[in-house]
N, C-alpha and C. Protein backbone atom coordinates (compact mmCIF):
# COMPACT_ATOMS: atom_id res chain seq x y z
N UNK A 1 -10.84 69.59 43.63
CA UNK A 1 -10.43 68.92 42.44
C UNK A 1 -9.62 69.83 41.56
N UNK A 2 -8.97 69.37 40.71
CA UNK A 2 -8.03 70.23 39.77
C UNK A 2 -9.27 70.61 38.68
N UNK A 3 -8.69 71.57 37.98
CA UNK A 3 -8.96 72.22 36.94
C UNK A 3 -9.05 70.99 35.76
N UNK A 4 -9.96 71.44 34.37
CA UNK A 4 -9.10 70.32 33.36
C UNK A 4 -8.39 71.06 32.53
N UNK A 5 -8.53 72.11 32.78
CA UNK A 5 -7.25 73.18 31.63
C UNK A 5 -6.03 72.77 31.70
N UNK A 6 -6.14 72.85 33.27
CA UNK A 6 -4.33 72.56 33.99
C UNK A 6 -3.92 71.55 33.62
N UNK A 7 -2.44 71.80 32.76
CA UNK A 7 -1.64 70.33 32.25
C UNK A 7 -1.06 69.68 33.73
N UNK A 8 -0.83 68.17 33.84
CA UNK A 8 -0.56 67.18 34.72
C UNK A 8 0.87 68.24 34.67
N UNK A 9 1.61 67.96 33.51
CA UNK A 9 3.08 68.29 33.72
C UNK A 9 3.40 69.44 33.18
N UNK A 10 3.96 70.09 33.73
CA UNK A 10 4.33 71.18 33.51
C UNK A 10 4.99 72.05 31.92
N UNK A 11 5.86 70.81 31.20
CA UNK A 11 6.36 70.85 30.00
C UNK A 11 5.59 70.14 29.04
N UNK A 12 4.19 69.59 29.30
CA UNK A 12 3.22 69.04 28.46
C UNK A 12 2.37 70.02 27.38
N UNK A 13 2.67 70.51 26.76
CA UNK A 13 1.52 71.29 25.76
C UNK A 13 1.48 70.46 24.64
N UNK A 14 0.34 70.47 24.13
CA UNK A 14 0.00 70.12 23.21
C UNK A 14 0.36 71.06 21.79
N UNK A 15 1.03 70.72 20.74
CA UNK A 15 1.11 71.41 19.43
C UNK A 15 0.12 71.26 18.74
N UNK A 16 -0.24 71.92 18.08
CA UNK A 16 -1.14 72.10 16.79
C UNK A 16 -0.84 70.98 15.64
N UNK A 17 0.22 70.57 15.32
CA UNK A 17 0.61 69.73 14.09
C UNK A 17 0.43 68.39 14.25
N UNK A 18 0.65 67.97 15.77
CA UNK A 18 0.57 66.61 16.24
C UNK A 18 -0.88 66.14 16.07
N UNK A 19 -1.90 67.02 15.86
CA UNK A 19 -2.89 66.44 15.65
C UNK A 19 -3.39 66.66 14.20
N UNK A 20 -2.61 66.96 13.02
CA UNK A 20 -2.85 66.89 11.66
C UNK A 20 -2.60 65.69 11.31
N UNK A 21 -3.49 65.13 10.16
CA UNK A 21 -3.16 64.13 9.49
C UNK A 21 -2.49 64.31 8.94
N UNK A 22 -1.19 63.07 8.41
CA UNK A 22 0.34 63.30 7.88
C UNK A 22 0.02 62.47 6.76
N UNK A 23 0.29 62.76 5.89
CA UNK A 23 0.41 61.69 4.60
C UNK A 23 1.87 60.87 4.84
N UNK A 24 1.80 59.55 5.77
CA UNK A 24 3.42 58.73 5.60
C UNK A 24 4.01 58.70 4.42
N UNK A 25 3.50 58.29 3.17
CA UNK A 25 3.73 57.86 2.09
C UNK A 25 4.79 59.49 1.54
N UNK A 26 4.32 60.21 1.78
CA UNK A 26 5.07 61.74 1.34
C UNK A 26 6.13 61.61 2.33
N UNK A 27 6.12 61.48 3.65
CA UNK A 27 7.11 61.93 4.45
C UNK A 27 8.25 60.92 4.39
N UNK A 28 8.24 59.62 4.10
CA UNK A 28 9.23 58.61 3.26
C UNK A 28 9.81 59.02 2.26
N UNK A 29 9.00 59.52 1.42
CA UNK A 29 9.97 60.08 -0.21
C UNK A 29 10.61 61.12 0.53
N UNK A 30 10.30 62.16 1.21
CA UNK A 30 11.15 63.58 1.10
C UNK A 30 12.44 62.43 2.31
N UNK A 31 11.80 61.85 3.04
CA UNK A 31 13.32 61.42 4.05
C UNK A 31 14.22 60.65 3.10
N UNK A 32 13.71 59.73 2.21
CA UNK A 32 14.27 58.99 0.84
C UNK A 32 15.76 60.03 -0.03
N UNK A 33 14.27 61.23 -0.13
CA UNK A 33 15.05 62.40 -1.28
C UNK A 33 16.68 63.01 -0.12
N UNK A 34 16.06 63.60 1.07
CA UNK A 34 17.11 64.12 2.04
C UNK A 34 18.46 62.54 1.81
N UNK A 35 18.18 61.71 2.37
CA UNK A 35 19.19 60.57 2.17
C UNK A 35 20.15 60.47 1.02
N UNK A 36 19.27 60.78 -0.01
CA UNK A 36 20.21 60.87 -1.13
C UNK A 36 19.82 59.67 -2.41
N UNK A 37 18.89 59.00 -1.83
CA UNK A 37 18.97 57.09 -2.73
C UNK A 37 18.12 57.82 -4.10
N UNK A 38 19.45 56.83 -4.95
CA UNK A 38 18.65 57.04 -6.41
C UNK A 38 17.36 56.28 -6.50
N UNK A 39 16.68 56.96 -7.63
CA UNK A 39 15.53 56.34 -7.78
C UNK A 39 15.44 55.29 -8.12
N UNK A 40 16.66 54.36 -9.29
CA UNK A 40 16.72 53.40 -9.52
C UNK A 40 16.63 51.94 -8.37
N UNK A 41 17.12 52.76 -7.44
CA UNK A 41 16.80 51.56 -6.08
C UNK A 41 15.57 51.32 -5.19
N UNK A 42 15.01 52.39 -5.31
CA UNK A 42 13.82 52.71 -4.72
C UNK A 42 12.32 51.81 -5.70
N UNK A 43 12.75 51.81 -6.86
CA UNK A 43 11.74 50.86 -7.64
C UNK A 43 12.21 49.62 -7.48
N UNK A 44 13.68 49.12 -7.39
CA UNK A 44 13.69 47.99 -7.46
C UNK A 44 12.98 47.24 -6.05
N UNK A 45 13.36 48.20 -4.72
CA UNK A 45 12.25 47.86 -3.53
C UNK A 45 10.76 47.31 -4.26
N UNK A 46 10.04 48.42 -4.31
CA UNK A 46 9.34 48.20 -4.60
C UNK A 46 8.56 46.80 -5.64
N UNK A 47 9.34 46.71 -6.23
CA UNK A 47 9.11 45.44 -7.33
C UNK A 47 9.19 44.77 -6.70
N UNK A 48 10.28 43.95 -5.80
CA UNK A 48 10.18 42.94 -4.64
C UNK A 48 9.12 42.86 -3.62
N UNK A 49 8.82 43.98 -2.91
CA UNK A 49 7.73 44.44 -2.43
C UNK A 49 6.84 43.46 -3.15
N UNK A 50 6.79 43.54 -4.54
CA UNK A 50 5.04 43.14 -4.88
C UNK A 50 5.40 42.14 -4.82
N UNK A 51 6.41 41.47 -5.62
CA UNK A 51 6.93 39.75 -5.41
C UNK A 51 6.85 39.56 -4.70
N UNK A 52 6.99 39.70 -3.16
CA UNK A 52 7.08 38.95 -2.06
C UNK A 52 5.35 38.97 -1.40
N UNK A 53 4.52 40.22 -1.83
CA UNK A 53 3.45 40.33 -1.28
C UNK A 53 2.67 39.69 -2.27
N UNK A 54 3.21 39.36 -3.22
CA UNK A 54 2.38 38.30 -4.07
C UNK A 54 2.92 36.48 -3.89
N UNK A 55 3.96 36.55 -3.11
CA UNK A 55 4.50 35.24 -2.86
C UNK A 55 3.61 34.76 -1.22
N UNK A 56 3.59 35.98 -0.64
CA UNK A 56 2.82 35.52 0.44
C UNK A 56 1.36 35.43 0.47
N UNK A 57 0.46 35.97 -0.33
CA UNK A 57 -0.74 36.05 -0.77
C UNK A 57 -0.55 34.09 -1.26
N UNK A 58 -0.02 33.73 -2.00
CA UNK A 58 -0.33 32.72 -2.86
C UNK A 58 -0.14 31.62 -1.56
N UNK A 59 0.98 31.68 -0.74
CA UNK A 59 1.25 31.20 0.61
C UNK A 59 0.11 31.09 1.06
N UNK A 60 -0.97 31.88 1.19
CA UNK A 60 -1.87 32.12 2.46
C UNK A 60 -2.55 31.05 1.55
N UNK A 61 -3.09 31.36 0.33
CA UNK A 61 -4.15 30.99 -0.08
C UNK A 61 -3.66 29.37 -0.04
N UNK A 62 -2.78 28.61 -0.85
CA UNK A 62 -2.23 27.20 -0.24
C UNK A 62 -2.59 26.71 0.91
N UNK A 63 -1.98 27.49 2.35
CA UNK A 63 -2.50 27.15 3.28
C UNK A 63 -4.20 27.10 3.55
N UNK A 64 -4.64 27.62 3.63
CA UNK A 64 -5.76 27.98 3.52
C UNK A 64 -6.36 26.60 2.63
N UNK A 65 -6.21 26.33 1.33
CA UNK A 65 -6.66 24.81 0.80
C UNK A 65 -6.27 23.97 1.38
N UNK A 66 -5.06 23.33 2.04
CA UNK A 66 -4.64 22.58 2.60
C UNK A 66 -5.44 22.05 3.80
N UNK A 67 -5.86 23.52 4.33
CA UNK A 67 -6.55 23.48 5.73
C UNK A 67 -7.95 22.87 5.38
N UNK A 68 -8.39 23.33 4.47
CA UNK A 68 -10.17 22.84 4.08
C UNK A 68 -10.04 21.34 3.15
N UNK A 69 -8.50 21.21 2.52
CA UNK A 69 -9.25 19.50 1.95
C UNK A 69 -8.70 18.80 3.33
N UNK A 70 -7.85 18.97 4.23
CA UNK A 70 -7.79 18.08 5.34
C UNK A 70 -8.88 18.23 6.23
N UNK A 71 -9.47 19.31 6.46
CA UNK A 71 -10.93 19.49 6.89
C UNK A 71 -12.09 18.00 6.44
N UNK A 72 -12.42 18.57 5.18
CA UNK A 72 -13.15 17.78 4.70
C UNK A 72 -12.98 15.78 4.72
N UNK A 73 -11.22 15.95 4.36
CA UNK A 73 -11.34 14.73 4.73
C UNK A 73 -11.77 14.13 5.98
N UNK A 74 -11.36 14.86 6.60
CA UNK A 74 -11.77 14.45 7.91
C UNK A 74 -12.78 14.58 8.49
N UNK A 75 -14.00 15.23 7.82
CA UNK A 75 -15.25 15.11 8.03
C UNK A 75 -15.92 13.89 7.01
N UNK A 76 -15.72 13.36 6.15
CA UNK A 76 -15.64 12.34 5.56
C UNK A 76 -15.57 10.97 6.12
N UNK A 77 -14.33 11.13 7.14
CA UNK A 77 -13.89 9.74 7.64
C UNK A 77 -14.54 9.91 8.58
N UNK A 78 -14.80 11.25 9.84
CA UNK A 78 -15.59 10.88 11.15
C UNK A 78 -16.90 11.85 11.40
N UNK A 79 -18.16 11.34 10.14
CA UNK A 79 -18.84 12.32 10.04
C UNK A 79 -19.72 11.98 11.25
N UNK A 80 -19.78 10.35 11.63
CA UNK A 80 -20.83 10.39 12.68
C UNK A 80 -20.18 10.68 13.82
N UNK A 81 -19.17 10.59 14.34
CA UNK A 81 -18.84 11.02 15.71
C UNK A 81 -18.45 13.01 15.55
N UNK A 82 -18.28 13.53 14.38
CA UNK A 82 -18.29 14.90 14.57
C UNK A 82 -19.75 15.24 14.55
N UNK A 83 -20.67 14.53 14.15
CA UNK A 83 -21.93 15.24 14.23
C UNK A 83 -22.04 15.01 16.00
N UNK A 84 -22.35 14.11 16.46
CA UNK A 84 -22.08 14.15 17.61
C UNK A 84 -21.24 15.13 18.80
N UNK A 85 -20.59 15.43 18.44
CA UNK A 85 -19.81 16.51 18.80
C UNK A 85 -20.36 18.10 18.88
N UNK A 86 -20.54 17.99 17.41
CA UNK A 86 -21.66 19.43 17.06
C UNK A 86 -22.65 19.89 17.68
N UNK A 87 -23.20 18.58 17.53
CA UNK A 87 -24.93 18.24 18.23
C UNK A 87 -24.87 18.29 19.98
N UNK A 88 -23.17 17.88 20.57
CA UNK A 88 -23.27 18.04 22.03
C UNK A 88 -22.80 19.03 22.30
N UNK A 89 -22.29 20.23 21.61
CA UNK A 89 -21.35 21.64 21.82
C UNK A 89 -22.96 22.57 21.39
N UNK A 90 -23.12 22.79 20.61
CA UNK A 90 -23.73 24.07 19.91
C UNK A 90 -25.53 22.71 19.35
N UNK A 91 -26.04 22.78 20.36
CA UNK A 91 -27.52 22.21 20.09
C UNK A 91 -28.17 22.82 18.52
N UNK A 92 -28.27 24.36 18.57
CA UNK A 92 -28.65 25.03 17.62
C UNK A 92 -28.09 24.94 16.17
N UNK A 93 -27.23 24.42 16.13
CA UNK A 93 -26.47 23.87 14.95
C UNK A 93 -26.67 22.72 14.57
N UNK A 94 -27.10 21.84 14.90
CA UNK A 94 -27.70 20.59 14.96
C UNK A 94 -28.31 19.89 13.37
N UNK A 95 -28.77 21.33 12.61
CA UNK A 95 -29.87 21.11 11.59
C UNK A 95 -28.67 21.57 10.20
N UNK A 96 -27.75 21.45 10.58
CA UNK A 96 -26.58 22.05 9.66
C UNK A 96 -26.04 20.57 9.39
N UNK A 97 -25.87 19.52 10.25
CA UNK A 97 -25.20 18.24 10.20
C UNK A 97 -26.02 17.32 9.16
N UNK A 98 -25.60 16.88 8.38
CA UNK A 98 -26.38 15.97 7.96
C UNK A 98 -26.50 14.75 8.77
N UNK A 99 -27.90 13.93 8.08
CA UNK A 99 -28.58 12.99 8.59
C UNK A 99 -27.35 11.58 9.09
N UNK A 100 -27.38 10.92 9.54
CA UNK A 100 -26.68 9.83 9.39
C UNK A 100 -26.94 8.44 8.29
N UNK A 101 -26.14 8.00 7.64
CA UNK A 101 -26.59 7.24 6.85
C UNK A 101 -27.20 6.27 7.04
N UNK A 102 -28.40 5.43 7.04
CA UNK A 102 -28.12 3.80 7.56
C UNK A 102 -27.40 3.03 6.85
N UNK A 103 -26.85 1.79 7.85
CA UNK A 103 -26.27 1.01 7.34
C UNK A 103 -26.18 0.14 6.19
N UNK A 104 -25.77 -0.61 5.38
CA UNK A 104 -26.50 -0.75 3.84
C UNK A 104 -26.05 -2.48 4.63
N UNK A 105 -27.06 -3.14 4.37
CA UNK A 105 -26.86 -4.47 4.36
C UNK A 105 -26.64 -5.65 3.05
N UNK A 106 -25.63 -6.07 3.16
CA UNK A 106 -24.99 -6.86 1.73
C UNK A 106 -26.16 -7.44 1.10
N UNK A 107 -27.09 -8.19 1.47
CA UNK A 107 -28.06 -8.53 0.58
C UNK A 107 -29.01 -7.40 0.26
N UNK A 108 -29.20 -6.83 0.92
CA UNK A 108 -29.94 -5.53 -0.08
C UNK A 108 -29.63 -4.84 -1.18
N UNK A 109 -28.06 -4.56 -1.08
CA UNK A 109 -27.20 -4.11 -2.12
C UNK A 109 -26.97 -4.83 -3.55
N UNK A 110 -27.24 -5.96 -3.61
CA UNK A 110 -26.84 -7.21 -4.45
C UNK A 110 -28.28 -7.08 -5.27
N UNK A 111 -28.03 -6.53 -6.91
CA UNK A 111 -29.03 -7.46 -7.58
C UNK A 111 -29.23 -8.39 -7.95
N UNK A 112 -30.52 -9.02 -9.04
CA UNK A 112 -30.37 -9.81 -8.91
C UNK A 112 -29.63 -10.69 -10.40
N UNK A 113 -29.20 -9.21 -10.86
CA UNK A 113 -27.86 -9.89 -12.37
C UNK A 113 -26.83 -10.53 -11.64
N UNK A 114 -25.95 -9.83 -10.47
CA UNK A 114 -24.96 -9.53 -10.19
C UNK A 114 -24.89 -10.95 -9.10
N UNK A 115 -26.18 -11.23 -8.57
CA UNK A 115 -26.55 -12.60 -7.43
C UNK A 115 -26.16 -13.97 -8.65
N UNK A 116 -26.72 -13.81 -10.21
CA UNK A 116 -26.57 -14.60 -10.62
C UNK A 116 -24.96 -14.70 -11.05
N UNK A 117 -24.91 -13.93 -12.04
CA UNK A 117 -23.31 -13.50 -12.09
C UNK A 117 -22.33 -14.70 -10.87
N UNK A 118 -22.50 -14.04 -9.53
CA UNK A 118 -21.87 -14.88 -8.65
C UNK A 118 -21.91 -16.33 -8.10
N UNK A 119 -23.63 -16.30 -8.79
CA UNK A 119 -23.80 -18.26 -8.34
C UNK A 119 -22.73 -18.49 -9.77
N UNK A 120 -23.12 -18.08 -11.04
CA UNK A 120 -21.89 -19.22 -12.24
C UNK A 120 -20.01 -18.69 -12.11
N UNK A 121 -20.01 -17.53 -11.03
CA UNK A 121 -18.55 -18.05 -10.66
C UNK A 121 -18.12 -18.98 -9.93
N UNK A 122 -19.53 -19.26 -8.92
CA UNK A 122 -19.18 -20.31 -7.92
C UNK A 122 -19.04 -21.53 -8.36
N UNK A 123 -19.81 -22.06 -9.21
CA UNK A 123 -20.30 -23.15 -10.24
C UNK A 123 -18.32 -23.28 -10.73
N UNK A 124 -18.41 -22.68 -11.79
CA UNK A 124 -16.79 -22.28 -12.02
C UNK A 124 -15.49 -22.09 -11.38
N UNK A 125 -15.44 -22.07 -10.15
CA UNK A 125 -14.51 -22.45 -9.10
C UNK A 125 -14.94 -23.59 -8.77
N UNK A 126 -16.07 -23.93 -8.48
CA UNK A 126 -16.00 -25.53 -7.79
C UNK A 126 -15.46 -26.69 -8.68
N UNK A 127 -15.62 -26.34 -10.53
CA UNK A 127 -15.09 -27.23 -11.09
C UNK A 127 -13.97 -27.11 -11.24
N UNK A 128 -13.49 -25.89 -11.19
CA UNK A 128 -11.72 -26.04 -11.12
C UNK A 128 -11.15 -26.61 -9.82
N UNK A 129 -11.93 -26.30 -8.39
CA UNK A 129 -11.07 -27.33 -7.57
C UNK A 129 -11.21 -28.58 -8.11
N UNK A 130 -12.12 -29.00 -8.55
CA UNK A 130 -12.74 -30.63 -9.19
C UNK A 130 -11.50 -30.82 -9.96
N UNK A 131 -11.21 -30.12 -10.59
CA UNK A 131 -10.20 -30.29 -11.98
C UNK A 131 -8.77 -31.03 -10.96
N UNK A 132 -8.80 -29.45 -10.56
CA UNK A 132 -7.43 -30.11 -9.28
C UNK A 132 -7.21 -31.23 -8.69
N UNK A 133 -8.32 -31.57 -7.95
CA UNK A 133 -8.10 -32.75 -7.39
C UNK A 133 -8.03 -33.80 -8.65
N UNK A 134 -8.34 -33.94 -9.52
CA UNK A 134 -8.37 -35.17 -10.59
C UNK A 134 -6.88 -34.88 -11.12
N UNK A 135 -6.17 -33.60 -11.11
CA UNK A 135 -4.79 -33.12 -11.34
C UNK A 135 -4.13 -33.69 -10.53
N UNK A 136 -4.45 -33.86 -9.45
CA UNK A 136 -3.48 -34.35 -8.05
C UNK A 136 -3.23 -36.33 -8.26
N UNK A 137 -4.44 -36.40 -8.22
CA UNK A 137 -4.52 -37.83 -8.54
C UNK A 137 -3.96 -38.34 -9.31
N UNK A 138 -4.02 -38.13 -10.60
CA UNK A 138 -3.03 -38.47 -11.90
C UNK A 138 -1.87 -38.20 -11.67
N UNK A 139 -1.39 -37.25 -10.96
CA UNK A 139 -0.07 -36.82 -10.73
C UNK A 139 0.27 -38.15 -9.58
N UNK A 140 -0.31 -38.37 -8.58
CA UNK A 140 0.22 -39.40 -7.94
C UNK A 140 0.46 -40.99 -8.80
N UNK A 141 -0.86 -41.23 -9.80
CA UNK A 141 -0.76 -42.31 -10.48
C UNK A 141 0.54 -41.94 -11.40
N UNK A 142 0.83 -41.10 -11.83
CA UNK A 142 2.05 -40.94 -12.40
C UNK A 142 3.47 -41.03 -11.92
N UNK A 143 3.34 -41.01 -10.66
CA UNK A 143 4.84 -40.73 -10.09
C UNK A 143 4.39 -42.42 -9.41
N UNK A 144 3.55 -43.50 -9.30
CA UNK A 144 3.73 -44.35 -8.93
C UNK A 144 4.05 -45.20 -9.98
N UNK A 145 3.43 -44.92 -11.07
CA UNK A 145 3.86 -45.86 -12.57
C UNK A 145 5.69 -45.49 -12.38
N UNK A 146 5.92 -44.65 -12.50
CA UNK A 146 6.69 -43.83 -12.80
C UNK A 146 8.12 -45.04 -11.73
N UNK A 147 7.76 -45.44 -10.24
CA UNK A 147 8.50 -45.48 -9.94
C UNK A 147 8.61 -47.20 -10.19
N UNK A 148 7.19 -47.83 -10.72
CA UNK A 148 6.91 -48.92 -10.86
C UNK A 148 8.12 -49.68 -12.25
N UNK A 149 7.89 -48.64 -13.52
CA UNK A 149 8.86 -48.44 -14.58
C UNK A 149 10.57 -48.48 -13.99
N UNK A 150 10.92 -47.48 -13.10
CA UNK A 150 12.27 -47.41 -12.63
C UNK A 150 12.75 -48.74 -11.75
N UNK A 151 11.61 -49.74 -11.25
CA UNK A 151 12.35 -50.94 -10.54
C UNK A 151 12.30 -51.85 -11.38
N UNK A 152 11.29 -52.03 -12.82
CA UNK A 152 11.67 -52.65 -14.10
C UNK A 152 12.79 -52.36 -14.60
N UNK A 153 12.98 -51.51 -14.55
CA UNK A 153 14.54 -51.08 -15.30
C UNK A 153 15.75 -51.51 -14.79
N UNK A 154 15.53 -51.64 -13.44
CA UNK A 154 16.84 -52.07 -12.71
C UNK A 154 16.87 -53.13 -12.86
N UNK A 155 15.52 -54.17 -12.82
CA UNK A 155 15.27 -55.67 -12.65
C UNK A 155 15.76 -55.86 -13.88
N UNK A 156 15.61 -55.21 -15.15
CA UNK A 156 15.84 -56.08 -16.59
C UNK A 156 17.98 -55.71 -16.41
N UNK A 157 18.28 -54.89 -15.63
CA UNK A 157 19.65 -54.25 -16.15
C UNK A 157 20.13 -55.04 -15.62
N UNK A 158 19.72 -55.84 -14.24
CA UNK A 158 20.44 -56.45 -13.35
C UNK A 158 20.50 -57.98 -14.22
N UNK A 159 19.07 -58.50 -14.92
CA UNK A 159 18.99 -59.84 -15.55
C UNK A 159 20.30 -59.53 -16.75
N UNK A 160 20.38 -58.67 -17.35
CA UNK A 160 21.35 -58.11 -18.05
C UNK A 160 22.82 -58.61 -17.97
N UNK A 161 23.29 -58.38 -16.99
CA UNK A 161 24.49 -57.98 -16.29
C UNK A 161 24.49 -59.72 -15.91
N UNK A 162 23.98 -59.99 -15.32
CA UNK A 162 23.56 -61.98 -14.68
C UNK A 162 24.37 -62.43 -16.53
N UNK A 163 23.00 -62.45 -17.97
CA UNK A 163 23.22 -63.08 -18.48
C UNK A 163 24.79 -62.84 -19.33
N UNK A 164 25.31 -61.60 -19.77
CA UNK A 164 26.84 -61.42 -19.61
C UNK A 164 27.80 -61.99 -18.80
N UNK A 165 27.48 -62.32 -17.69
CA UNK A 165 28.61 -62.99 -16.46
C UNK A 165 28.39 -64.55 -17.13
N UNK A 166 27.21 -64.96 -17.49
CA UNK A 166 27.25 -66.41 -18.34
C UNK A 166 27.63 -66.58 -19.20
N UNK A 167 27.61 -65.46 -20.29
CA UNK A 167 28.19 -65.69 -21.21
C UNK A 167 30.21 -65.81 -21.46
N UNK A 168 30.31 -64.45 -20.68
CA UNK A 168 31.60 -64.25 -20.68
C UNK A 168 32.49 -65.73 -20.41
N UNK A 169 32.21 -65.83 -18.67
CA UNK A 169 32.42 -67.35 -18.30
C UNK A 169 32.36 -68.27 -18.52
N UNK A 170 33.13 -69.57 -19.11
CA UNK A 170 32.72 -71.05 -19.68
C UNK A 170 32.10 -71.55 -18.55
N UNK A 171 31.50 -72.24 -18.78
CA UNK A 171 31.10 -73.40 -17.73
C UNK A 171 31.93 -74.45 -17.05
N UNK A 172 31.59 -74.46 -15.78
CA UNK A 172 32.80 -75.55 -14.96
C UNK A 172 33.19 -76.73 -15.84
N UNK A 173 34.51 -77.52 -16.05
CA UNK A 173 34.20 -78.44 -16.68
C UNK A 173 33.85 -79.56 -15.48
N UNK A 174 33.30 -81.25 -15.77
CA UNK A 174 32.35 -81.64 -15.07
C UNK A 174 33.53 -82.75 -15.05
N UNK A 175 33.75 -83.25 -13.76
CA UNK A 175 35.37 -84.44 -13.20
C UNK A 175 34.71 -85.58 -13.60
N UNK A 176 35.74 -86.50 -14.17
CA UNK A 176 35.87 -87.30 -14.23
C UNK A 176 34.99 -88.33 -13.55
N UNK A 177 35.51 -88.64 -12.12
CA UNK A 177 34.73 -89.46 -11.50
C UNK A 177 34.38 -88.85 -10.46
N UNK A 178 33.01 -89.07 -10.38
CA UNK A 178 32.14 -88.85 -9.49
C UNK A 178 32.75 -88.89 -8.23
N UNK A 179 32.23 -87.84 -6.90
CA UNK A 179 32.98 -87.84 -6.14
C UNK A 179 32.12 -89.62 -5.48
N UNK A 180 32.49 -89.36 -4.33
CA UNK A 180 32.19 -90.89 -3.38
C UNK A 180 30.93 -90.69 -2.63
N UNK A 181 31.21 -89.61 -2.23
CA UNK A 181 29.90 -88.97 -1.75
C UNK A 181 29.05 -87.84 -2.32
N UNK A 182 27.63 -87.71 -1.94
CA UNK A 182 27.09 -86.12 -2.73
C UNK A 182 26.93 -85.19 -2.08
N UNK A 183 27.40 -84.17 -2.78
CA UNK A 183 28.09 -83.41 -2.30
C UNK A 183 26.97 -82.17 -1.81
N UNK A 184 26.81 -81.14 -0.70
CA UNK A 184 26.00 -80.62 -0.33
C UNK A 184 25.05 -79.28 -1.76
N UNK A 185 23.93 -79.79 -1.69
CA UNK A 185 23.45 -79.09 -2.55
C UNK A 185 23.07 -77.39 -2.47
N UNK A 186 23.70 -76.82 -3.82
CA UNK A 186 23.67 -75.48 -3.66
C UNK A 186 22.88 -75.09 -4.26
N UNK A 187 22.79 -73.52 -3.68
CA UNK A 187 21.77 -72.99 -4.03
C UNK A 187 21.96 -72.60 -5.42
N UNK A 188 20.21 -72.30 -5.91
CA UNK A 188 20.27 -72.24 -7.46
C UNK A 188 19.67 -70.21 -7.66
N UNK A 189 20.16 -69.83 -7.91
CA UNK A 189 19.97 -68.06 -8.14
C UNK A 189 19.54 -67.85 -9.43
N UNK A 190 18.19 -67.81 -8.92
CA UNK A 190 17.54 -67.47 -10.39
C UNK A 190 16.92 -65.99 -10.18
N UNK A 191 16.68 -65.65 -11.69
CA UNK A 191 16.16 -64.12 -11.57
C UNK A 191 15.00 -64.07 -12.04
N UNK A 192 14.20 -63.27 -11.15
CA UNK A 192 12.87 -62.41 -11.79
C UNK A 192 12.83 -62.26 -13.19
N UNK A 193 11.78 -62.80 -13.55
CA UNK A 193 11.41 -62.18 -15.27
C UNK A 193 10.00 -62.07 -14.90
C-alpha cells in the first residue's frame, strides 16, 4: 500500500493560507479599493441591495399568504374528502382532522318563530294569487264590455249615416196612375235599435 504522507501528485502541496479563515467581506473592499470605484457608488449598491432584499422578502411573504388562504380555502370546500385522504396516507394523523359534521336536516333547523313567520307568508301569497286571478277576470269582463260598447258604436254610427241618407234625399214622388199590375214587392231595410 502507499504511504499517506505521499502526495497522489507530484505538484500537490498543500499551503498554509488555504486553510485560514478569510474574512470575504475585507477581501471585496481591498479588490473594490485596488479597482479604483468611488465610494459614492459602492453605497448606492448597497442601498439597492437592501431595496431589492426587502422587495423580495415582502415577495416571499405574499406568496407564502396566498399559498395558506388558498390552502384553507380549500380545506373548507373539501374538508370531508381531505380528511379522508389524511386518514388513508398518514393513519397517525388522523386525530389532527376534525370530526365530520352531521348533516343538518331542514326541519330541525327551523324554529318555531321563523315556521310561523313562513305559514303568514304563505297565507299572503295565496291571497295575492287570489287577487290575480279576480285581476284576470275583470280584465277579461272588461275587454268583453269593452268590445260589446265598440259594436254599439258602429251600430248607432251606421243608424246615423241610414237616417242622413233620408234626410238628405226627398222621397220618390208617387205616379199618377197606378201601374196595371203589382208590382214585385221589395225588400224593406230596417235597422237595429
Amino acid at each position: 500500500m502507499y504511504p499517506s504522507s505521499t502526495p497522489l501528485v507530484p505538484d500537490d502541496q498543500y499551503r498554509e493560507r488555504d486553510f485560514v479563515p478569510r474574512d470575504l467581506d475585507a477581501e471585496r473592499d481591498l479588490h473594490e479599493q485596488r479597482r479604483g470605484r468611488p465610494q459614492q457608488r459602492q453605497n448606492a449598491i448597497k442601498k439597492t441591495s437592501i431595496i431589492s432584499r426587502t422587495m423580495r422578502s415582502v415577495t416571499r411573504f405574499l406568496a407564502v399568504l396566498l399559498i395558506g388562504v388558498g390552502l384553507t380555502l380549500g380545506w373548507q370546500s373539501y374538508t370531508e374528502q381531505l380528511s379522508e385522504i389524511i386518514t388513508g396516507w398518514a393513519p397517525s394523523l388522523a386525530w389532527l382532522v376534525p370530526p365530520p359534521s352531521p348533516k343538518k336536516t331542514p326541519d330541525v333547523a327551523i324554529s318555531p318563530d321563523v315556521a310561523q313567520q313562513i305559514k303568514l307568508m304563505a297565507v299572503d301569497l295565496a291571497i295575492v294569487r287570489r287577487n290575480m286571478g279576480q285581476l284576470a277576470a275583470n280584465l277579461d269582463q272588461f275587454a268583453a264590455k269593452q268590445e260589446q260598447m265598440n259594436q254599439n258604436i258602429g251600430m248607432l254610427q251606421q243608424a246615423e249615416q241610414d237616417a242622413r241618407q233620408q234626410v238628405v234625399s226627398p222621397p220618390a214622388p208617387k205616379p199618377a196612375h197606378p201601374p196595371a199590375r203589382n208590382p214585385a214587392p221589395t225588400s224593406v231595410q230596417t235597422s237595429p235599435r
